[in-house]
Protein backbone atom coordinates (compact mmCIF):
# COMPACT_ATOMS: atom_id res chain seq x y z
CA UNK A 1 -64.87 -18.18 22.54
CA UNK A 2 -65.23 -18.03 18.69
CA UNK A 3 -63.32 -14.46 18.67
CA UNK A 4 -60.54 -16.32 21.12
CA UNK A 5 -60.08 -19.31 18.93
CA UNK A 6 -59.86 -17.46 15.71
CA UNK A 7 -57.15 -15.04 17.37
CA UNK A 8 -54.97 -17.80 18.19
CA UNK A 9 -55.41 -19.75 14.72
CA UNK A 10 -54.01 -15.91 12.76
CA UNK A 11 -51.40 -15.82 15.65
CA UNK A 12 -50.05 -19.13 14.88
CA UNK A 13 -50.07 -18.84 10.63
CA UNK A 14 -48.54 -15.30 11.18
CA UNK A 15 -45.63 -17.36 13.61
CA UNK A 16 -45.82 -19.74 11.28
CA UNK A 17 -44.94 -17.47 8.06
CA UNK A 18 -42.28 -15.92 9.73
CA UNK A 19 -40.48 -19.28 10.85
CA UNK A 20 -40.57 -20.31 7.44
CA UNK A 21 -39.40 -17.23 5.94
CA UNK A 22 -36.41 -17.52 8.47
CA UNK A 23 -36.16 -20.87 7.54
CA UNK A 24 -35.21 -19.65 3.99
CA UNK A 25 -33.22 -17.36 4.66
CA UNK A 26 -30.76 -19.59 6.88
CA UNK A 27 -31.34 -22.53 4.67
CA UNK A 28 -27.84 -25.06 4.25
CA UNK A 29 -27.82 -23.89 0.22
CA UNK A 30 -28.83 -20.54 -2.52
CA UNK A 31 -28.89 -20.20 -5.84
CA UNK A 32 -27.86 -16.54 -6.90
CA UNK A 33 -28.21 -14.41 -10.27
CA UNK A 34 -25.10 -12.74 -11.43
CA UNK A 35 -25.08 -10.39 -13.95
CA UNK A 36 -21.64 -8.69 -14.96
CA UNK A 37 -22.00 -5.27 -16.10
CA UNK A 38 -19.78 -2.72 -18.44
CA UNK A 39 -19.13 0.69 -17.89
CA UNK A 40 -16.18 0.04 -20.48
CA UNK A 41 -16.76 2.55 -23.31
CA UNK A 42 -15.05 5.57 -25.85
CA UNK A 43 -16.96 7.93 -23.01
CA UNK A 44 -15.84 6.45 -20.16
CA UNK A 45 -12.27 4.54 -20.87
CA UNK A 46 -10.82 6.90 -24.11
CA UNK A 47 -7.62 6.78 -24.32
CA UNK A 48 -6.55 4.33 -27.01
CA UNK A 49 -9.64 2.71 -26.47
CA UNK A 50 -10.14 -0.29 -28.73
CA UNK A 51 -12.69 -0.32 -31.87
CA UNK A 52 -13.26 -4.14 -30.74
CA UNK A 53 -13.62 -3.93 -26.91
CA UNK A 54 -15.12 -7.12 -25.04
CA UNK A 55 -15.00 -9.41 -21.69
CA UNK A 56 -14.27 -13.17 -22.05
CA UNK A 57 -16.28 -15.45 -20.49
CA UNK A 58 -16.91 -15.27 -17.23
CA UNK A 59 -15.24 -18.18 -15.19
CA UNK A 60 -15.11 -18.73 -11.48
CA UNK A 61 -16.32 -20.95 -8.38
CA UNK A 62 -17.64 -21.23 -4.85
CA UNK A 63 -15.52 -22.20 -2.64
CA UNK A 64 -13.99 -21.51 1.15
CA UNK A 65 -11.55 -19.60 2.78
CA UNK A 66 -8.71 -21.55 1.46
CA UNK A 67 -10.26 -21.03 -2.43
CA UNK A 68 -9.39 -18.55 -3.63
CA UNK A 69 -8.07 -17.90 -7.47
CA UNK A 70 -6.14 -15.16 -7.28
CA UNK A 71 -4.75 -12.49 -4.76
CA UNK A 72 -3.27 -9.12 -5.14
CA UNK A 73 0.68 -9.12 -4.66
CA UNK A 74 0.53 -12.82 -5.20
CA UNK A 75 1.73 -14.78 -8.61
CA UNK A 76 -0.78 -15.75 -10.91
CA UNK A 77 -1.51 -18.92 -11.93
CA UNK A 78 -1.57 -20.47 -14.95
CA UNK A 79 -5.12 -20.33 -15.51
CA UNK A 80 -5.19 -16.83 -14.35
CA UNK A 81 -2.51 -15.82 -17.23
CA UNK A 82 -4.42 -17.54 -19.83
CA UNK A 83 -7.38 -16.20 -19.07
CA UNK A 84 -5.68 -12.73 -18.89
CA UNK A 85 -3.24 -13.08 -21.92
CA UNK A 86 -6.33 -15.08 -24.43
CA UNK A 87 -9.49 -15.02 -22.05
CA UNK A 88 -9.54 -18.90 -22.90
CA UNK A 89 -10.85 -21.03 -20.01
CA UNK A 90 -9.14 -24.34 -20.05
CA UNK A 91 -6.38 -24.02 -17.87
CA UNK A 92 -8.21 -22.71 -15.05
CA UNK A 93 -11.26 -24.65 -15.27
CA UNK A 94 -9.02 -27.74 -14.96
CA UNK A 95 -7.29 -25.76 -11.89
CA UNK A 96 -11.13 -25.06 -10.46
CA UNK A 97 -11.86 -29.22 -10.68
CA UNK A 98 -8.43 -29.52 -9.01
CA UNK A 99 -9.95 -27.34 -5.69
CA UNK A 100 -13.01 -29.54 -6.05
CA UNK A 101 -11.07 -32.48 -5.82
CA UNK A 102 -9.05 -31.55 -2.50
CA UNK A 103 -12.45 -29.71 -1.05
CA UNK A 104 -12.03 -26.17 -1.03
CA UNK A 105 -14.40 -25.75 -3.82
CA UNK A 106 -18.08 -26.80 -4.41
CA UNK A 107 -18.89 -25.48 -7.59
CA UNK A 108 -17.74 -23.74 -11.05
CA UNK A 109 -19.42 -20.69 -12.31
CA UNK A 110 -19.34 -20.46 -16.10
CA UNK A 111 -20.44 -17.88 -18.33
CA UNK A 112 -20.53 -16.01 -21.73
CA UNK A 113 -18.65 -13.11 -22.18
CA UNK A 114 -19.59 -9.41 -23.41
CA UNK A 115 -19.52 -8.80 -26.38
CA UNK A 116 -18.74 -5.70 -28.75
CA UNK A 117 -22.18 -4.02 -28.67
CA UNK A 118 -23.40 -5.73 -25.16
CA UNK A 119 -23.31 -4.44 -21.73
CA UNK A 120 -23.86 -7.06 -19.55
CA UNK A 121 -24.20 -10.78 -19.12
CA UNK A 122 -26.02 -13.33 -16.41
CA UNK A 123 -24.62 -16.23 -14.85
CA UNK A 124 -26.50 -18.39 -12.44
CA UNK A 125 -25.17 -20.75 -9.52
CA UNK A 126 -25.69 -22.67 -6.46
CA UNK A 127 -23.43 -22.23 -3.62
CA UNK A 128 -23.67 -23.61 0.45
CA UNK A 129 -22.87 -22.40 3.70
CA UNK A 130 -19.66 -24.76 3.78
CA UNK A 131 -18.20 -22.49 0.84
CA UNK A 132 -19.82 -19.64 0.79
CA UNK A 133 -17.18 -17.58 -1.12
CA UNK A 134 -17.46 -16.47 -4.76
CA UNK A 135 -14.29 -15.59 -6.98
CA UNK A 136 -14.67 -14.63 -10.73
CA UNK A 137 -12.21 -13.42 -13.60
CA UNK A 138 -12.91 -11.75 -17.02
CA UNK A 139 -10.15 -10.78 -19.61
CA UNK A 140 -10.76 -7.35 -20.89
CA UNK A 141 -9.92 -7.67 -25.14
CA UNK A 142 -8.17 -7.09 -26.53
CA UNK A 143 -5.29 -6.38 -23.97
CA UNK A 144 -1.66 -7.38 -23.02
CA UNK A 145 -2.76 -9.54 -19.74
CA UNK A 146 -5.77 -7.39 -18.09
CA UNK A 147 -8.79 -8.65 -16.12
CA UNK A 148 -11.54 -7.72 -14.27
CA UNK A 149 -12.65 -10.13 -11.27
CA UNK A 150 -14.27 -10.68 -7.58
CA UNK A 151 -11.66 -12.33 -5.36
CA UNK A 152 -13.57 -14.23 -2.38
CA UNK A 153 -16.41 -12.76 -1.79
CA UNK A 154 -18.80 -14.01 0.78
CA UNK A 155 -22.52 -14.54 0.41
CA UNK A 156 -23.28 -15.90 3.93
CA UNK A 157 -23.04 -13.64 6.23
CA UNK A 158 -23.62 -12.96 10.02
CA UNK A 159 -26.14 -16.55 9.95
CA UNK A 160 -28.25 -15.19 6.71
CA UNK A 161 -27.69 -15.24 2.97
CA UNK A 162 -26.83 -12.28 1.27
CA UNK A 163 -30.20 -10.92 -0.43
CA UNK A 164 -28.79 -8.52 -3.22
CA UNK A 165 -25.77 -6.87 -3.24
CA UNK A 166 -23.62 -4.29 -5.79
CA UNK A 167 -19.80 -4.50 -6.37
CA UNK A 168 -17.29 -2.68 -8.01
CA UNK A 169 -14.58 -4.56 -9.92
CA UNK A 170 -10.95 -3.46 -9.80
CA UNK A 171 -8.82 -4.16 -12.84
CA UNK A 172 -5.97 -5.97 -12.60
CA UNK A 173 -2.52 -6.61 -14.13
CA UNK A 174 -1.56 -10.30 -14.35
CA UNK A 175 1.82 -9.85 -14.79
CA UNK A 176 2.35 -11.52 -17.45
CA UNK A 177 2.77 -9.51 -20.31
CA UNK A 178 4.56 -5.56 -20.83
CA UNK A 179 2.31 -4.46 -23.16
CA UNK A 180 1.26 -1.24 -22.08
CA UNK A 181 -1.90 -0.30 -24.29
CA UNK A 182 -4.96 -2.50 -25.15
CA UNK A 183 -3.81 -4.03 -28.92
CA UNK A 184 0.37 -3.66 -28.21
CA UNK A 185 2.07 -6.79 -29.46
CA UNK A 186 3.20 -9.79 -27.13
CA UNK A 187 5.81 -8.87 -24.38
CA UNK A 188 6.27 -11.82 -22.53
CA UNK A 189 7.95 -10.75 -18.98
CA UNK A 190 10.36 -13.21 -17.56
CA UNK A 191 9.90 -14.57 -14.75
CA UNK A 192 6.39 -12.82 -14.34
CA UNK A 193 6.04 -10.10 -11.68
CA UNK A 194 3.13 -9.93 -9.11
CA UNK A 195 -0.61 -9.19 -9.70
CA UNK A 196 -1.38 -5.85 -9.85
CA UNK A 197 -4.04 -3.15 -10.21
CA UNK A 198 -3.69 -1.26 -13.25
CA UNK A 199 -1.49 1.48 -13.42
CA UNK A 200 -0.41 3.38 -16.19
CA UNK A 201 1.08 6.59 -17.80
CA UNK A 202 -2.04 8.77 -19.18
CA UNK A 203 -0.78 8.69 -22.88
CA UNK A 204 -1.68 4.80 -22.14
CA UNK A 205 -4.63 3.89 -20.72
CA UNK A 206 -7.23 5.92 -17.78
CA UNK A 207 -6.43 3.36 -15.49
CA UNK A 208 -4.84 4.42 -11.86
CA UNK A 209 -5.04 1.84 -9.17
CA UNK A 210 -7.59 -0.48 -11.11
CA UNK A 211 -9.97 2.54 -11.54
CA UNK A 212 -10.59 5.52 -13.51
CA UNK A 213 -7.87 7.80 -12.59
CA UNK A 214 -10.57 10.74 -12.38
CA UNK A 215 -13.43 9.73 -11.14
CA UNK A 216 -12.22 6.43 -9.27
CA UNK A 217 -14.81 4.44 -12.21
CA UNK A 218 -14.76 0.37 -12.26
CA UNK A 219 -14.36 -0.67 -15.62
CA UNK A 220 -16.80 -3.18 -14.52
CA UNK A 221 -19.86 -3.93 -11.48
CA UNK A 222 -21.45 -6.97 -10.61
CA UNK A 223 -25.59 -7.23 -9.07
CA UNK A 224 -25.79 -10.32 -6.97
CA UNK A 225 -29.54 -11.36 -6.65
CA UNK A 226 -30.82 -14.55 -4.32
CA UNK A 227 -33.06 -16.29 -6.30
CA UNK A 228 -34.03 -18.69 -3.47
């Protein structure tokens, strides 16, 4: 009887541990750990590389399916462009509140930048299942109107939360600006085309599609981590 009732207490705490732990992992909200990482260097990136290479601060939000910041082929916005053009965070920030304010958006993610002799920074943030999309943007500087940036990601997926995860960031033209190497003077481009990923000649920059023309290298990754 003893040996009976002590089988049934572990069966129920080891039931019991493993609800929970489901629990958790379905829970209504997360808070992640993002950490935006470099591979931007004279090794890696060399033609006309620039002396005083950095990333603005990070900026960005959770949101929905209708939240996004920016989209391939699409315009940018004006927050995109000055983040792009002066990796200043104003505009967009007050376009991020505007999301809020209509629903699509539950909360900002704001960060430092990288700079000159860094390689990464970390951001943390709370997001729910009711917008469980990420977007980010980072100006790569000096440059005519470059960034690096996650467009709508999602972190709930298939009824769980997303433990850890590992993406590679394109690069991206704003279209904003003709400047065609990192430090070329102001070329305003009127009206503005499209976003784009970067493309250029070789006696420019290494970028082809966004990437490394060679090896198909991000000029930047990101490590999602749940911290609970």
């Amino acid at each position: 009887m003893k040996k009976m009732i002590l089988a049934i207490i572990l069966s129920s705490t080891l039931f019991g541990c493993n609800d929970n732990k489901a629990d958790v992992s379905n829970s209504e909200t997360a808070t992640y750990e993002l950490t935006l990482n470099s591979n931007w260097s004279a090794n890696n990136f060399s033609t006309n590389f620039p002396s005083n290479r950095h990333f603005s601060g990070v900026i960005g939000l959770t949101h929905n399916a209708n939240g996004g910041i920016f989209e391939l082929g699409k315009l940018a916005s004006a927050g995109i462009v000055e983040v792009a053009e002066t990796g200043a965070k104003t505009v967009l920030t007050t376009e991020i509140n505007d999301l809020q304010n209509i629903g699509k958006s539950l909360s900002t993610i704001d960060g430092s930048g990288i700079a000159v002799d860094q390689q990464s920074v970390t951001v943390t943030f709370d997001i729910s299942q009711d917008y469980p999309y990420i977007s980010l943007v980072s100006m790569l500087a000096p440059s005519p109107d470059w960034f690096t940036g996650l467009n709508s990601y999602q972190l709930f997926v298939d009824g769980k939360w997303v433990e850890s995860v590992d993406v590679s960031l394109n690069t991206y033209d704003a279209g904003s600006d003709g400047g065609l190497i990192f430090t070329s003077a102001n070329d305003p481009i009127t009206p503005p085309d499209v976003i784009t990923l970067l493309t250029s000649d070789r006696a420019n920059t290494d970028f082809e599609k966004g990437l490394h023309y060679l090896n198909s290298l991000p000029v930047t990754t990101i490590t999602i981590k749940r911290l609970n």
